[in-house]
Protein backbone atom coordinates (compact mmCIF):
# COMPACT_ATOMS: atom_id res chain seq x y z
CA UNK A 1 273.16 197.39 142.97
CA UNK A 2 268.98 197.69 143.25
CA UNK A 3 267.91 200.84 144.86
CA UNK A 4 264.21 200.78 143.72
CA UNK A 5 261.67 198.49 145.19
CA UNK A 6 257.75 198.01 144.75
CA UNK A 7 255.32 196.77 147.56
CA UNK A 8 252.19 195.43 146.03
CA UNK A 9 249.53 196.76 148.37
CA UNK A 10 246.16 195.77 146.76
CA UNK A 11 243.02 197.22 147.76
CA UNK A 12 240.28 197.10 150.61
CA UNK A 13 240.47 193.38 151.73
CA UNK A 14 236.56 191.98 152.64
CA UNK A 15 238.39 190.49 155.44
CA UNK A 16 240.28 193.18 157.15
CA UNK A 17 237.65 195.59 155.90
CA UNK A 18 240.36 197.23 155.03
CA UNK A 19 243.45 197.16 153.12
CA UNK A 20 246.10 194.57 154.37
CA UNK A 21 249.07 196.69 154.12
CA UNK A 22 247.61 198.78 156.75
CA UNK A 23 246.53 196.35 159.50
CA UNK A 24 249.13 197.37 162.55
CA UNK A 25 252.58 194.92 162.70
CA UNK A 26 253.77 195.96 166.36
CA UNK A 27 252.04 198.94 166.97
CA UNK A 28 252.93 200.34 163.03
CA UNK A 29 251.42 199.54 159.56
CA UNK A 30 252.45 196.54 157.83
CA UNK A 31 253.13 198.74 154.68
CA UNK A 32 255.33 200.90 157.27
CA UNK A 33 257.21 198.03 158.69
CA UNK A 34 257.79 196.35 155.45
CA UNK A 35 259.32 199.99 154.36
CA UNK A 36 261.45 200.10 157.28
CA UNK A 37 262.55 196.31 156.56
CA UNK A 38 263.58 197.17 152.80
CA UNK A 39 265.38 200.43 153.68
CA UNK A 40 267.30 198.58 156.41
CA UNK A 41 268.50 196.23 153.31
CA UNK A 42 269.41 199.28 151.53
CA UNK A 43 267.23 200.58 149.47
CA UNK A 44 265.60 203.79 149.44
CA UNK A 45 263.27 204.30 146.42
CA UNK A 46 259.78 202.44 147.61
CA UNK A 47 256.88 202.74 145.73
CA UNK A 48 253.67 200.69 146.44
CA UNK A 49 251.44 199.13 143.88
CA UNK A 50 247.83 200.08 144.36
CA UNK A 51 244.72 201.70 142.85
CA UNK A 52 243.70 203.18 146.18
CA UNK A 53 245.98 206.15 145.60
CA UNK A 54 244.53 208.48 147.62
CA UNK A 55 244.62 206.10 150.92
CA UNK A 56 248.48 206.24 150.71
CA UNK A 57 249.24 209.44 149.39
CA UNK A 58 247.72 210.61 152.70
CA UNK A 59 250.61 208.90 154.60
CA UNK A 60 253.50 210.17 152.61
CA UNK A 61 253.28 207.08 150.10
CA UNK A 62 254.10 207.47 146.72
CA UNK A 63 251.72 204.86 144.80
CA UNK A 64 251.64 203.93 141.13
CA UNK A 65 248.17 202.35 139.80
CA UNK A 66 247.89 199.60 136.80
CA UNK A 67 247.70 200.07 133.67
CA UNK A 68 246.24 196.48 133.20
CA UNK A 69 243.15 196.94 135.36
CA UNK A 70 241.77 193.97 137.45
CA UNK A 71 244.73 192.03 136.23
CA UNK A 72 246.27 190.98 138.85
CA UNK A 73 250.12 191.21 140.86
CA UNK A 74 251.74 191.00 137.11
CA UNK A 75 249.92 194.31 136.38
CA UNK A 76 251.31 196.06 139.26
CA UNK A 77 255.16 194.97 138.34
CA UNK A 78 254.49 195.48 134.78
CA UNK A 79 253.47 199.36 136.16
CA UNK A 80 256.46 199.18 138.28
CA UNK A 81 259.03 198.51 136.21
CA UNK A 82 257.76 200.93 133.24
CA UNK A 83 257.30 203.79 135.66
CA UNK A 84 260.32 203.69 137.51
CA UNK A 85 262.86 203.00 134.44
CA UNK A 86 265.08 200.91 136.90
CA UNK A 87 267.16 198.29 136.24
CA UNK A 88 265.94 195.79 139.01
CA UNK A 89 263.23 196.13 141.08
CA UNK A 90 262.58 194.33 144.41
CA UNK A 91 259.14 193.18 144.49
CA UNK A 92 257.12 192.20 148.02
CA UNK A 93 253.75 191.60 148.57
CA UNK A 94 252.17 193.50 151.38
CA UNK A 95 250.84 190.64 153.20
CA UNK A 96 254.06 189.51 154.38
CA UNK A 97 254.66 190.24 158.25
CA UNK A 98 256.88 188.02 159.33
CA UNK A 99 259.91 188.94 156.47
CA UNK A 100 263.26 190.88 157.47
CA UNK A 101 265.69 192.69 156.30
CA UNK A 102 267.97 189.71 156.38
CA UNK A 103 266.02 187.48 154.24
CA UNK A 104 265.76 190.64 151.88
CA UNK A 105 269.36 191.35 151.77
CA UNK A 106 270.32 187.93 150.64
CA UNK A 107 267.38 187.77 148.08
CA UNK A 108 269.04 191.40 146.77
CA UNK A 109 272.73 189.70 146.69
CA UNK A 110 271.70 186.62 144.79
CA UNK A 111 270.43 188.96 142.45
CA UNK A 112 272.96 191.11 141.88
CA UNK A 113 275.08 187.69 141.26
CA UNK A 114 272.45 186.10 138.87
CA UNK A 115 272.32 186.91 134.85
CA UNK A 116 268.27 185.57 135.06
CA UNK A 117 265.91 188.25 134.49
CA UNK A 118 263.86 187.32 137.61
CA UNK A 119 265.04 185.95 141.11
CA UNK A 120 262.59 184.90 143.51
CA UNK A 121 261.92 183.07 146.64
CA UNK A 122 261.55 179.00 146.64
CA UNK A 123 260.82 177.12 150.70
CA UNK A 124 260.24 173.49 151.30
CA UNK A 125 256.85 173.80 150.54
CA UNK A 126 256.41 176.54 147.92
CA UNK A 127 257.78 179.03 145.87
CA UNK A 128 256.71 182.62 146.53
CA UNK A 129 257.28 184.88 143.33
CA UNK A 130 256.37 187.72 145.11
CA UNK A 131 259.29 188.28 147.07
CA UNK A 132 261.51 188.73 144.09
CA UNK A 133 263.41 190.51 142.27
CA UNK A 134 262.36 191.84 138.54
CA UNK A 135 264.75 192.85 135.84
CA UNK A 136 263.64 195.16 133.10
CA UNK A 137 264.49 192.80 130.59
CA UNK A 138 261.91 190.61 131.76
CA UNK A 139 259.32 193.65 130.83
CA UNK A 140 258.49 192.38 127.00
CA UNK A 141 257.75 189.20 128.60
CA UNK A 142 255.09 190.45 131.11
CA UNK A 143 253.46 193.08 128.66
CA UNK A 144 252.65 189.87 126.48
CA UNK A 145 251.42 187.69 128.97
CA UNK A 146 249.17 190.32 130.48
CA UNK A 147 247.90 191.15 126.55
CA UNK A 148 246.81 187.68 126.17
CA UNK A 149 245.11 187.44 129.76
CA UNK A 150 247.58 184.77 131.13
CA UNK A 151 247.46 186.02 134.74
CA UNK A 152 249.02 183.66 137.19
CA UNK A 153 252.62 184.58 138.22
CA UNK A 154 253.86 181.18 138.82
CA UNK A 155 253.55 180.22 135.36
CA UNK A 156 255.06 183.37 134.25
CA UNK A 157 257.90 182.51 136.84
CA UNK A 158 257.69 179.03 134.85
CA UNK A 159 257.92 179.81 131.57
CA UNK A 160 260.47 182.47 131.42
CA UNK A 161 264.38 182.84 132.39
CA UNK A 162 264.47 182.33 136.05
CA UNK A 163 266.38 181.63 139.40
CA UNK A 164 265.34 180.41 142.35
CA UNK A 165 266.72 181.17 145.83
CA UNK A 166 266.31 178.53 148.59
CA UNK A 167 265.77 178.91 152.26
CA UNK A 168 264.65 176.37 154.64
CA UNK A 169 262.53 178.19 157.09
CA UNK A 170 258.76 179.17 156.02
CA UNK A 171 258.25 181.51 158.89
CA UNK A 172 259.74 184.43 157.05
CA UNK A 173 257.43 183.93 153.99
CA UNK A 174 253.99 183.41 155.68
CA UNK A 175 251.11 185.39 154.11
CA UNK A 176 248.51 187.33 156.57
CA UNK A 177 244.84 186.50 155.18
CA UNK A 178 242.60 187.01 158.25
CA UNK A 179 243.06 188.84 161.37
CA UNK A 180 243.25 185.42 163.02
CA UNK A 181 246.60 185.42 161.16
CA UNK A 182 248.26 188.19 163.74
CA UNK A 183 247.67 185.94 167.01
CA UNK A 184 250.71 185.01 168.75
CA UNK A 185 250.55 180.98 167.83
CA UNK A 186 251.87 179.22 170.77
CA UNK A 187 251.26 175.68 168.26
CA UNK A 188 253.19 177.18 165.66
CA UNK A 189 256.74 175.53 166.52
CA UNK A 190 257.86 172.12 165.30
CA UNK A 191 258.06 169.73 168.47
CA UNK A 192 261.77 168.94 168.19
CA UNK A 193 261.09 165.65 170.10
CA UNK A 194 259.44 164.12 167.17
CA UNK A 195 261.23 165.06 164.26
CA UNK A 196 264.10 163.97 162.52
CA UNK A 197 266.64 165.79 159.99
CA UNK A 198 268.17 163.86 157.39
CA UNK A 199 270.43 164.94 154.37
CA UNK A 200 268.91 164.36 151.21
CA UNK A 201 268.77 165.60 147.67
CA UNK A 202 266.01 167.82 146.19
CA UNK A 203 265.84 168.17 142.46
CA UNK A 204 263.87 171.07 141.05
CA UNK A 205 264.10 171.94 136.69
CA UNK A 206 265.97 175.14 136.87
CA UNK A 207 268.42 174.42 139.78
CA UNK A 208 268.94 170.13 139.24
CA UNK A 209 269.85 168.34 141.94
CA UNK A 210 271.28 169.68 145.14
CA UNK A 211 272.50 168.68 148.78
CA UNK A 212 269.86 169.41 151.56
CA UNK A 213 269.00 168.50 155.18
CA UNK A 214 265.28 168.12 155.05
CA UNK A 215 263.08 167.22 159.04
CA UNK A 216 260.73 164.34 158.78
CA UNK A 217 258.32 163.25 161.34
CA UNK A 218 259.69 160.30 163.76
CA UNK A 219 256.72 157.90 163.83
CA UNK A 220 256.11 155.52 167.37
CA UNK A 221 254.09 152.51 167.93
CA UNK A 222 251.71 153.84 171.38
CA UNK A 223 250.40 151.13 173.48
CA UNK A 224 247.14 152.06 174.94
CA UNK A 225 246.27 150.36 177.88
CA UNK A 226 243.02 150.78 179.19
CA UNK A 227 243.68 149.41 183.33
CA UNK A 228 245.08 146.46 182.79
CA UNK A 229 244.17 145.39 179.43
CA UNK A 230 246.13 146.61 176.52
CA UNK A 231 243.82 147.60 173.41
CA UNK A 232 245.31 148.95 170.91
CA UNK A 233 248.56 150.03 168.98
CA UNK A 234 248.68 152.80 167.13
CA UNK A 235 251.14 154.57 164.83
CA UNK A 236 251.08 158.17 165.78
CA UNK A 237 253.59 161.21 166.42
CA UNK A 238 254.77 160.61 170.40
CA UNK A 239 252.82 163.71 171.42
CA UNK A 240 249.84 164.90 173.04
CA UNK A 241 249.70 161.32 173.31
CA UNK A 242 246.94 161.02 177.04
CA UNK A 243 244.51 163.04 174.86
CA UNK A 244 245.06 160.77 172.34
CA UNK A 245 244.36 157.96 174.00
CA UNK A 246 241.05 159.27 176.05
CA UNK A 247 239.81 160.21 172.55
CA UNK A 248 240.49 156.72 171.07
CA UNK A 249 239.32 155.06 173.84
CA UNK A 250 236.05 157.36 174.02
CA UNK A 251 235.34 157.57 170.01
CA UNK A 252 236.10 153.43 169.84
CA UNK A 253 233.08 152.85 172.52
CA UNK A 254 235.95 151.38 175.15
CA UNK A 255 235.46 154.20 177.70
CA UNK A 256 231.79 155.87 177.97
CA UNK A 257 231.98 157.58 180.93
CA UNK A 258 235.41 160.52 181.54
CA UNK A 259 234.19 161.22 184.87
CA UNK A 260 235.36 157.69 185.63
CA UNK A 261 238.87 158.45 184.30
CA UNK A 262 241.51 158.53 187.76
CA UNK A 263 244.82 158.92 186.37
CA UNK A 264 246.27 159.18 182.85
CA UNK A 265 250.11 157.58 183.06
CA UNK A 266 252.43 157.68 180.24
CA UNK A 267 255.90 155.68 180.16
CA UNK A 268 258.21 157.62 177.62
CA UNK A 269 260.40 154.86 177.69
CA UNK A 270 258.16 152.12 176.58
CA UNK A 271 255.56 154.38 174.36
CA UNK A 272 252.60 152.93 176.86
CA UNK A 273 249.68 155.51 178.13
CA UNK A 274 247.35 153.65 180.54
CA UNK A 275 244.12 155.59 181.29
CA UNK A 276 243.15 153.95 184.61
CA UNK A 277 239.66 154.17 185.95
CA UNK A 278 237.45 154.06 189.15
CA UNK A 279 236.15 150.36 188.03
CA UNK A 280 237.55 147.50 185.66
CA UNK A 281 236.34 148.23 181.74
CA UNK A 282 235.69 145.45 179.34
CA UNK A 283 236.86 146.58 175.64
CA UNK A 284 233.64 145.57 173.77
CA UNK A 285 235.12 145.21 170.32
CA UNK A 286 238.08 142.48 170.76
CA UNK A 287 239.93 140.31 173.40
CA UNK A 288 242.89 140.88 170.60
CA UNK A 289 245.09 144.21 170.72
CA UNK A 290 244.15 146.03 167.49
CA UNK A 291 247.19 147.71 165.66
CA UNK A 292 245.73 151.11 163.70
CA UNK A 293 248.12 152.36 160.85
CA UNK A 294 248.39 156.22 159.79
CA UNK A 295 246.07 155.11 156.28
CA UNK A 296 242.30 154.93 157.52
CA UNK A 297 241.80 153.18 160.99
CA UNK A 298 238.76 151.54 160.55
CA UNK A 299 236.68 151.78 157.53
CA UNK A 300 232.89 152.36 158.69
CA UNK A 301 229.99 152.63 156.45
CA UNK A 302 227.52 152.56 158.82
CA UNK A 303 227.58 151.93 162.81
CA UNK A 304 227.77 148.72 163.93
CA UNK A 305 224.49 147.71 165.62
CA UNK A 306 226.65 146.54 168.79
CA UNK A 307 227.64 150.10 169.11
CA UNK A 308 224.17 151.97 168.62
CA UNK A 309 223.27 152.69 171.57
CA UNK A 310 227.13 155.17 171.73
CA UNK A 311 226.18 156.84 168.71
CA UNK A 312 223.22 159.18 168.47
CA UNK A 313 221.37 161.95 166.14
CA UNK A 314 223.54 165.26 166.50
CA UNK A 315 221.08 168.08 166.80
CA UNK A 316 221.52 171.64 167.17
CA UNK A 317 219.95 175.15 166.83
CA UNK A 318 223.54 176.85 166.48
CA UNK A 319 224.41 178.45 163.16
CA UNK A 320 227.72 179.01 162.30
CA UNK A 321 229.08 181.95 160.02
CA UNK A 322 230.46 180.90 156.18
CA UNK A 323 232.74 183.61 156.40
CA UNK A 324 234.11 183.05 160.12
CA UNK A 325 234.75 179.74 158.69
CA UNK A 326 236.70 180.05 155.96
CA UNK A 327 238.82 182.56 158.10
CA UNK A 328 239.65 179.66 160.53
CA UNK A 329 240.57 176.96 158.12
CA UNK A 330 243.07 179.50 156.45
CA UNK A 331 244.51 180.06 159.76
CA UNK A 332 244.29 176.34 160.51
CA UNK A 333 246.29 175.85 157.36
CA UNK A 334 249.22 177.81 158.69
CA UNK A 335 248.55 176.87 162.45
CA UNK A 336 251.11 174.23 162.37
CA UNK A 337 255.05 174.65 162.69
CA UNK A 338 255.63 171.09 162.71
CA UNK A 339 253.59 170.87 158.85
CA UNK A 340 255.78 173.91 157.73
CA UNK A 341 258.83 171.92 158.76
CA UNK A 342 258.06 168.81 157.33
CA UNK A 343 254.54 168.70 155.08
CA UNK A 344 254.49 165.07 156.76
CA UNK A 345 251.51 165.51 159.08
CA UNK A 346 247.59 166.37 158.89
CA UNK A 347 246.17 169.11 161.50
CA UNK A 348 242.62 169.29 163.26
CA UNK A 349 241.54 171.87 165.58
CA UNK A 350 238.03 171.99 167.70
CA UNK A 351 236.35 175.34 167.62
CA UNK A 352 233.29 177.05 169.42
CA UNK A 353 232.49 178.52 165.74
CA UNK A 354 234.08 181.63 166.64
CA UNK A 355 237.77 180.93 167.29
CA UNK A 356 239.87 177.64 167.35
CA UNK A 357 239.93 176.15 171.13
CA UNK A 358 242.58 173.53 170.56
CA UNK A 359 244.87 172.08 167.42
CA UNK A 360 246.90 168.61 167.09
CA UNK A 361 248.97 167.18 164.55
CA UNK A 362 250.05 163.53 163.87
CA UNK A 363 250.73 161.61 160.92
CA UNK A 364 247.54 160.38 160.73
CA UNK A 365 244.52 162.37 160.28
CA UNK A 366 242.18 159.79 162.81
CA UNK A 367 244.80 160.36 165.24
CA UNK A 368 244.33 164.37 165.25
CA UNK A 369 240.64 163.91 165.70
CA UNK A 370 241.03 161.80 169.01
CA UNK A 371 243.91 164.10 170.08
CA UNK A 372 241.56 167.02 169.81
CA UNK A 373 238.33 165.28 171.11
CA UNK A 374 240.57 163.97 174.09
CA UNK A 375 241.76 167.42 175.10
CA UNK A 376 237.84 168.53 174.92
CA UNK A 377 236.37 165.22 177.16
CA UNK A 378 239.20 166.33 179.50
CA UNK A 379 238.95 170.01 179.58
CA UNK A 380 235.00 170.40 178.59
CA UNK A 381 235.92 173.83 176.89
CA UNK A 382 233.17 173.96 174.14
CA UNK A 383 229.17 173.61 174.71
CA UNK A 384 228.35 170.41 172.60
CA UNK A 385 226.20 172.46 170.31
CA UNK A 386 228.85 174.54 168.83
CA UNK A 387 231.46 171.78 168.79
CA UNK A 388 232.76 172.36 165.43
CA UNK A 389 235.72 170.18 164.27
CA UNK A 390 238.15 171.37 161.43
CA UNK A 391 241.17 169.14 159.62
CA UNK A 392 243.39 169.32 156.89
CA UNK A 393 242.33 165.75 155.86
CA UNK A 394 239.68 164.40 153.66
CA UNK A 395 236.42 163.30 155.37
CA UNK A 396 235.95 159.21 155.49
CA UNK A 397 233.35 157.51 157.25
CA UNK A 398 235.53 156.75 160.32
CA UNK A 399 236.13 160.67 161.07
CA UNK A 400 232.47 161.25 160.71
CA UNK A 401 231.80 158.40 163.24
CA UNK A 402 234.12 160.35 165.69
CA UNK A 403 232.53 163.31 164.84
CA UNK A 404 228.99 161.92 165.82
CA UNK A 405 230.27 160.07 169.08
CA UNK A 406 231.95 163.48 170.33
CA UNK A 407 228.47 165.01 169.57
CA UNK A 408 230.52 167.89 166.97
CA UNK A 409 227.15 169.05 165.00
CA UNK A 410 229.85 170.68 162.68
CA UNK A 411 233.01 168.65 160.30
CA UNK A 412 234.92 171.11 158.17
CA UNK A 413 237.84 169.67 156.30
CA UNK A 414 240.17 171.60 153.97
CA UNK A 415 239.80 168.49 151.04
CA UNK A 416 237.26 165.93 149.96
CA UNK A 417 234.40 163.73 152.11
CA UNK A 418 233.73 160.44 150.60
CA UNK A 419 230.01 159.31 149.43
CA UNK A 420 229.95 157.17 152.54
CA UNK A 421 230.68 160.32 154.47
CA UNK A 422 227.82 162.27 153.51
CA UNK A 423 225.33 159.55 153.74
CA UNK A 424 226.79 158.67 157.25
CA UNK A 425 226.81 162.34 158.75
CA UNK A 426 223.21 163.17 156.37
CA UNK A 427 221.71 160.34 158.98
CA UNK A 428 223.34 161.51 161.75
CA UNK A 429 222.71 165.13 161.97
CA UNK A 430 226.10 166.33 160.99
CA UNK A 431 226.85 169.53 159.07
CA UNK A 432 229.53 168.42 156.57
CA UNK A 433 231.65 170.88 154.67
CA UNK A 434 234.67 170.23 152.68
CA UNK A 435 237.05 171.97 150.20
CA UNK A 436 237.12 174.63 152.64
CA UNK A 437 239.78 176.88 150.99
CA UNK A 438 240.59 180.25 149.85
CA UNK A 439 237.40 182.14 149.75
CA UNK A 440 234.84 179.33 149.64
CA UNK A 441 233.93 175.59 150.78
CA UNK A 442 231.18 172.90 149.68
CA UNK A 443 228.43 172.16 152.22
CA UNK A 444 227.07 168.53 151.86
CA UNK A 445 224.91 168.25 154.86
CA UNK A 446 222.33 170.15 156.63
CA UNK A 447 223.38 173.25 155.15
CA UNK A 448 220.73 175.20 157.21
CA UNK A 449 223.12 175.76 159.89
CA UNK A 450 225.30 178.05 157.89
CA UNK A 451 224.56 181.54 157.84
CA UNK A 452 226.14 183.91 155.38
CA UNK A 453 225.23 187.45 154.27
């Protein structure tokens, strides 16, 4: 039976200002409620892992510092295990508000069953070897790797005798890195209307292959009709879908004018949304219905002189804050139940620059962009200068055209822009960021606008 456990509470956190473990869970500590979780599991003996001794000791926390300084989460086990002299130790990072008893009760019975030296916590969409358990015969191992400066955990979880536990729901596992991170998330629930499960078989190199029922996105072919002339097909999730197609229709140059917009219908039976207006529209582009697949859409490198007159300079004298960004794609990154269910879909999100407005996923990353910009011509909930969009997907020339046409002086995407990116939103006045991630992010145009400091 394990009766000792270790929370690994850190230090000061530059984004909390102040240690994680004690930003309030309902009204109580997180290092409290995470206590109150583990005890409820059965064990008793909680220590927490931290250098800032005195901040806990002053709440009736016993806390044991490193002995490997600046060396990471395998420092504070290592310290755990040799000051405790247990057996097992459970092992939770602090950050973890979402985790309950029950999740921590089966992790402790697995262990008890297993003969590995370490047990920890695998989802669909990553393992988590801080919510583990630690055997003391696993303690030769850790002394070495911390002796030759090998810090990461997951290799250490890698290379050594391990076990993984499986469970299928992420919730429970979620990390808290910004404050943003303890709103209540009314987008953070897979719409059950577009998904799928299917049984299928997962193979991972300690465990093999096993039996699993994994949820996949259902895809639908949307017919946009714009009056009565259909435009375009396009392969998107069957949701949010009038926003969708008042942002395709407005980024595509097919609809200038929203205040013209009457009535938005959409037939669930036949996947058609017909955005009817006060006078007959002529699509400029094609008399042919265009079919756009999840890959790219169209591939722009520069705007298509037919199309100039939709598509002008972005200018603004807003500056927007590094760090305030980088808090919002990390919360963007875990804004979106249906991508914790299924990994199968890209997210965007429009933002004043100060807190995210609106979020949409679909399987294709064009198709978040007009779901987004649709919601915003509809709703006109952000001044144009301090549009700022933000997606999980890379940055291509088509997204920047969007960008420009929804007159967003700010694209921030979590991965890479393309050459013809930069040069395209350089020319048009857009602030272009990428590999916004963790604690930092690449700025590839007009960089003036972001303030930092």
């Amino acid at each position: 039976m394990i009766k000792t456990a270790v929370i690994l509470a850190g230090g000061k956190s530059s984004r909390f200002g102040t240690p994680k473990s004690l930003v309030l869970v309902d009204g109580i500590p997180l290092v409290a409620y995470l206590t109150e979780q583990i005890k409820k599991a059965g064990i008793d003996n909680i220590y927490l892992s931290t250098d800032e001794t005195d901040v806990f000791s002053s709440i009736g926390f016993e806390s044991i510092p490193d002995e490997y300084i600046k060396s990471g989460p395998l420092a504070g086990i290592h310290s755990a295990l040799k000051k405790t002299q247990a057996d097992s130790i459970l092992v939770l990072s602090c950050d973890m508000p979402k985790i309950t008893s029950d999740e921590i009760a089966i992790l402790l019975n697995k262990a008890c069953e297993s003969d590995a030296d370490l047990i920890y916590v695998s989802t669909p969409l990553r393992e988590h070897p801080l919510c583990a358990v630690y055997k003391k015969g696993i303690l030769p191992a850790i002394t070495n790797a911390l002796e030759k400066r090998n810090l990461s955990v997951l290799d250490f979880c890698h290379n050594n005798k391990s076990e993984l536990i499986f469970f299928n729901d992420e919730t429970p596992f979620l990390n808290l890195n910004s404050p943003d991170d303890m709103k209540p998330d009314k987008n953070n629930t897979a719409n059950l209307d577009v998904t799928v499960k299917r049984p299928i078989q997962r193979y991972h190199r300690i465990d093999g292959i096993r039996d699993i029922n994994d949820i996949l996105v259902r895809e639908s072919f949307i017919r946009i009709w714009a009056n009565d002339d259909e435009v375009a097909v396009i392969n998107a999730l069957k949701d949010n879908v009038e926003n969708l197609a008042v942002g395709f229709l407005y980024t595509e140059c097919v609809l200038n004018d929203i205040e013209k917009i009457t009535s938005i219908e959409f037939n669930d039976k036949l996947d058609t949304v017909t955005v009817n207006t006060k006078e007959k529209i002529k699509p400029q582009q094609t008399s042919l219905v265009r079919t756009v697949s999840p890959g790219c859409g169209d591939v722009l490198f520069s705007i298509r002189p037919a199309y100039a007159d939709c598509f002008k300079a972005v200018g603004t004298d807003v500056q927007a804050g590094a760090d305030r960004i980088i808090d919002m794609m990390n919360s963007l990154m875990k804004t979106s139940g249906m991508f914790y269910s299924t990994g199968g879909v890209h997210t965007s999100a429009l933002s004043d620059g100060e807190r995210i407005i609106h979020v949409a996923d679909d399987i294709a990353r064009h198709n978040t962009i007009d779901k987004i910009l649709g919601h915003e011509l509809r709703f006109n909930e952000v001044p144009q200068n301090k549009r700022m969009i933000l997606t999980s997907g890379r940055i291509a020339t088509g997204v920047v055209t969007k960008a420009i046409r929804a007159r967003a002086p700010f694209l921030v995407s979590h991965s890479a822009p393309s050459d013809g990116a930069v040069q395209l939103a350089d020319k048009y006045g857009i602030t272009l960021i990428g590999f916004a991630r963790g604690a930092r992010f690449n700025i590839y145009t007009h960089s003036g606008r972001i303030k930092h400091g």
